[in-house]
C-alpha atoms as a PDB file:
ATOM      1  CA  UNK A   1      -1.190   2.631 -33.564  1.00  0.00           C
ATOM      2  CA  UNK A   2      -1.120  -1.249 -33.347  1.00  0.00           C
ATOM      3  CA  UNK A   3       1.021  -0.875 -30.539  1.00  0.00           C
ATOM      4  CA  UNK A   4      -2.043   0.139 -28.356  1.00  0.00           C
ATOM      5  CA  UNK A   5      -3.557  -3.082 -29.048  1.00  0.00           C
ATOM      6  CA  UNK A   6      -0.747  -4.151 -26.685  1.00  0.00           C
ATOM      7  CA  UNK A   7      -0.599  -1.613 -24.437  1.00  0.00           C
ATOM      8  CA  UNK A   8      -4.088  -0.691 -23.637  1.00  0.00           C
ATOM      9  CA  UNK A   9      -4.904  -4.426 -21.797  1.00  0.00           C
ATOM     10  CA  UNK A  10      -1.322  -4.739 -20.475  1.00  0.00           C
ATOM     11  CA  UNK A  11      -2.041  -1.213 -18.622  1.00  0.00           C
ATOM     12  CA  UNK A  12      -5.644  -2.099 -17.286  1.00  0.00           C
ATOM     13  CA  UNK A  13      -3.989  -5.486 -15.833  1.00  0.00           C
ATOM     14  CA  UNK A  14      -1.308  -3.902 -14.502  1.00  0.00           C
ATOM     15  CA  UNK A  15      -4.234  -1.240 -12.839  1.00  0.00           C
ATOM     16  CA  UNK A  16      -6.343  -4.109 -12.211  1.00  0.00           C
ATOM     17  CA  UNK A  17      -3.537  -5.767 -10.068  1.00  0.00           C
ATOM     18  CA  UNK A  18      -2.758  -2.427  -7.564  1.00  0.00           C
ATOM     19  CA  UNK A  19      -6.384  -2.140  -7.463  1.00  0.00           C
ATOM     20  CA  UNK A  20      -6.448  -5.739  -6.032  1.00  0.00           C
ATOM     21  CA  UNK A  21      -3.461  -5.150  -3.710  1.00  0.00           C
ATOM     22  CA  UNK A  22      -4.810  -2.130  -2.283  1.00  0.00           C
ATOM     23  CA  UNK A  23      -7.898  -3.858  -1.459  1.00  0.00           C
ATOM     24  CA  UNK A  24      -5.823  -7.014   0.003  1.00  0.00           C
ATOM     25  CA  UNK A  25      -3.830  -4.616   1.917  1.00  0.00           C
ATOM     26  CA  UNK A  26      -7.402  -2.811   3.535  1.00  0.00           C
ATOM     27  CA  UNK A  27      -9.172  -6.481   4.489  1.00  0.00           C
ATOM     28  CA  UNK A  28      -5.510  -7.776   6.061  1.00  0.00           C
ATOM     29  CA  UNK A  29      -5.713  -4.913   8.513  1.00  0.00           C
ATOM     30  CA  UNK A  30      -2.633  -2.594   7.005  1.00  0.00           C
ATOM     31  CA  UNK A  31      -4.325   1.183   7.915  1.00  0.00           C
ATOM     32  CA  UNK A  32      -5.667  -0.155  11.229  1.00  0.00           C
ATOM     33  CA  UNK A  33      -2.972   2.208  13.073  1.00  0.00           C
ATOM     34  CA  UNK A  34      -2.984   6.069  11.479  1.00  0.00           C
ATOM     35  CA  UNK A  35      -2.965   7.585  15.091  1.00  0.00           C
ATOM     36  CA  UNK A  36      -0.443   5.239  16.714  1.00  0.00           C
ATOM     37  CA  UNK A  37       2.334   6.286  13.956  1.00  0.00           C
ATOM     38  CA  UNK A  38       1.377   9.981  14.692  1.00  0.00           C
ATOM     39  CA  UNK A  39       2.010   9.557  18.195  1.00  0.00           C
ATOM     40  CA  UNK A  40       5.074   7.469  17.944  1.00  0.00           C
ATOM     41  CA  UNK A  41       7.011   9.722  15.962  1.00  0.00           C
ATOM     42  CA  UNK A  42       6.293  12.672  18.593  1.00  0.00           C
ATOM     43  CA  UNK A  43       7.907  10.387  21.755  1.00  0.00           C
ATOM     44  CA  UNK A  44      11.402  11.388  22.902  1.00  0.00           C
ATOM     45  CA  UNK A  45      11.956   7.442  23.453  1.00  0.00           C
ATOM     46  CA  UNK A  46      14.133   5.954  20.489  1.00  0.00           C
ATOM     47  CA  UNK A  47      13.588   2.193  19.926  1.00  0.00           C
ATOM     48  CA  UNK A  48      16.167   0.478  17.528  1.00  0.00           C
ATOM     49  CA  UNK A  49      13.779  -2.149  17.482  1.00  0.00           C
ATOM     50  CA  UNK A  50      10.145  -2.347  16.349  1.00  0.00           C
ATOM     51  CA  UNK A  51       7.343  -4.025  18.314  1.00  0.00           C
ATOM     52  CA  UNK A  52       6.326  -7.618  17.193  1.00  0.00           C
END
């Protein structure tokens, strides 16, 4: 049981920290494309390279 002492803040960091990279990854713009990938994978056109 003293084990939890450990693991109960270690795990609410650790939740703490995705929670703050998924909300870095919504303000720098990440998701702003969900219909351009749905189109893109229906083209016959095959680009080795992606767009910059």
């Amino acid at each position: 049981m003293n084990v939890l002492i450990y693991l109960i803040p270690v795990s609410l960091f650790l939740g703490g920290l995705g929670l703050l990279a998924f909300f870095w990854a919504l303000k720098s713009h990440q998701f702003d494309d969900p219909e351009g990938d749905s189109h893109r994978i229906l083209t016959k056109d095959y680009d080795d390279h992606p767009k910059r």
